[in-house]
Protein backbone atom coordinates (compact mmCIF):
# COMPACT_ATOMS: atom_id res chain seq x y z
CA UNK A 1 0.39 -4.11 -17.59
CA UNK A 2 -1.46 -5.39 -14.69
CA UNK A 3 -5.54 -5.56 -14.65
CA UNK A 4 -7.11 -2.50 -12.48
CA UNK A 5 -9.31 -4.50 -9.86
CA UNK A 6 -8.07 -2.28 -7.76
CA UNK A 7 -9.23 1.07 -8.77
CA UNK A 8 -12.69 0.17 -7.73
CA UNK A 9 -11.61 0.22 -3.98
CA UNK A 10 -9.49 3.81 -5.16
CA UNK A 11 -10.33 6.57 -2.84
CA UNK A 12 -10.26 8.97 -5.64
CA UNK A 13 -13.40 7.36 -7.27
CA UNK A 14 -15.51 10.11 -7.83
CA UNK A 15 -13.00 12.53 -7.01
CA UNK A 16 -12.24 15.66 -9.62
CA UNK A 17 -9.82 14.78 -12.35
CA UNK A 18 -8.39 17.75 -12.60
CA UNK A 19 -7.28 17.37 -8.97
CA UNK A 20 -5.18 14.51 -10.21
CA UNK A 21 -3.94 16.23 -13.80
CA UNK A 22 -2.62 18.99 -12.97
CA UNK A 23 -1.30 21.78 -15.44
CA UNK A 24 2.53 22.15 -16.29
CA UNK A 25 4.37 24.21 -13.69
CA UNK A 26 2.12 24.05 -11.51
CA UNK A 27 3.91 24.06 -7.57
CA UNK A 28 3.88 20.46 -5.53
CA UNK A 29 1.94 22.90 -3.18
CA UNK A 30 -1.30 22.22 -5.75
CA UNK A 31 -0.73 18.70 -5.71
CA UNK A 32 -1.36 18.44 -2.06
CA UNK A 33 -5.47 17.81 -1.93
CA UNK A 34 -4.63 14.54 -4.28
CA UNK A 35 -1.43 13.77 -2.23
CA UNK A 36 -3.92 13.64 1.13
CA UNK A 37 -6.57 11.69 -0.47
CA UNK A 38 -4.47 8.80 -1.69
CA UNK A 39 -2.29 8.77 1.63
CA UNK A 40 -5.18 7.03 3.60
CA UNK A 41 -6.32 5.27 0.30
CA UNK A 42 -5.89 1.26 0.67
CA UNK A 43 -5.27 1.30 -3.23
CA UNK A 44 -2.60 3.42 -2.93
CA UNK A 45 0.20 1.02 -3.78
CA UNK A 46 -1.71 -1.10 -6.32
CA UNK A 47 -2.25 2.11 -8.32
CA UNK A 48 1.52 3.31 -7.13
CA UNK A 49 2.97 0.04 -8.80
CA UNK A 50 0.60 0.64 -11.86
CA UNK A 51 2.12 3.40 -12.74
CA UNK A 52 5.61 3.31 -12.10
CA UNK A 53 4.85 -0.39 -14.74
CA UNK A 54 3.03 1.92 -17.24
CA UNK A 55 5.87 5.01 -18.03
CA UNK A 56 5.73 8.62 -18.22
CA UNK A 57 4.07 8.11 -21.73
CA UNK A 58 1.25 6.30 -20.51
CA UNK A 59 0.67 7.08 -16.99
CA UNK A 60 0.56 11.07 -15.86
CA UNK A 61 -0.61 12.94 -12.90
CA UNK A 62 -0.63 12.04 -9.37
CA UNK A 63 -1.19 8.29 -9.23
CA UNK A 64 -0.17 6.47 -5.55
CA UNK A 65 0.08 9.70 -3.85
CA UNK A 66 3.24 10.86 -6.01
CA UNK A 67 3.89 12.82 -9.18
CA UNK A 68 5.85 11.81 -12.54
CA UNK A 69 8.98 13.79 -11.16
CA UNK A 70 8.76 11.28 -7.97
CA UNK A 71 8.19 8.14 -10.01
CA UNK A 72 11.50 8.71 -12.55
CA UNK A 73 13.18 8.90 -9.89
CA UNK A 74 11.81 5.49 -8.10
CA UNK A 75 12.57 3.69 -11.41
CA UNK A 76 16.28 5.02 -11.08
CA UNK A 77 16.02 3.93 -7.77
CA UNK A 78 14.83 0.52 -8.90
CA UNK A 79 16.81 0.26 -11.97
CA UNK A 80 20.05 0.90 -9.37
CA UNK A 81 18.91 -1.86 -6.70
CA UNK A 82 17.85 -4.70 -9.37
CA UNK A 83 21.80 -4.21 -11.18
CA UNK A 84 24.13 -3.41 -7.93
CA UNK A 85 22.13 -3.11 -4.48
CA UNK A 86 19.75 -5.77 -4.19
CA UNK A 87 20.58 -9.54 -2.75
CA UNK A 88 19.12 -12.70 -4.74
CA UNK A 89 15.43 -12.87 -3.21
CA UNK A 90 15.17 -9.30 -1.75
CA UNK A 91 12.09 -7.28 -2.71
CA UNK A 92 11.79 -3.43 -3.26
CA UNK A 93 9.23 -1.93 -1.28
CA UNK A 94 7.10 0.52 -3.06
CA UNK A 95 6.03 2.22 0.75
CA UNK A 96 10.13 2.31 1.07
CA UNK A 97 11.01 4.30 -2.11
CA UNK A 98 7.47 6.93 -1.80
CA UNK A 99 9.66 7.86 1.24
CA UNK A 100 12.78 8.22 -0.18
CA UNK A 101 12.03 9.96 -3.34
CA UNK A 102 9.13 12.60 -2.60
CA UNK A 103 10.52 15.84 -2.27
């Protein structure tokens, strides 16, 4: 996994936790304070491609503006392009799939 230099430019420094870690079953309504913070963040896709590399696992909450939910189904996304959809020397956009896969 990648080295965090990032997270010291994060928006979300000094920011509640708990607004990040939310509890189980809680709506995507909650989620939305964290969602607005790291839309305008510049470490947004840094920490986005941090944890989509780390797992379910390892990484949980919001991280990148999305939620675990949204980053399975990037992966899939990913997983699909890299064996079928993707041409030798293309690149996946993270800023492409946060746009196709929030719901």
């Amino acid at each position: 996994m990648k080295s965090r230099d990032w997270d010291k430019d994060a928006a979300c420094k000094g920011a509640p936790t708990e607004m990040f870690f939310l509890e189980r079953g809680c709506s995507k309504y909650d989620s939305q304070p964290a969602r607005a913070l790291c839309e305008s963040c510049k470490a947004r896709v840094p920490c986005l491609e941090y944890a989509l590399e780390g797992g379910d696992q390892l990484i949980r909450g919001i991280w990148g503006g999305t939620t675990a939910q949204e980053r399975r189904k990037m992966r899939r996304k990913i997983r699909a392009l890299k064996t079928g959809g993707l041409k030798p020397g293309q690149k996946i956009s993270v800023i492409d799939l946060i746009s196709t896969t929030q719901t």
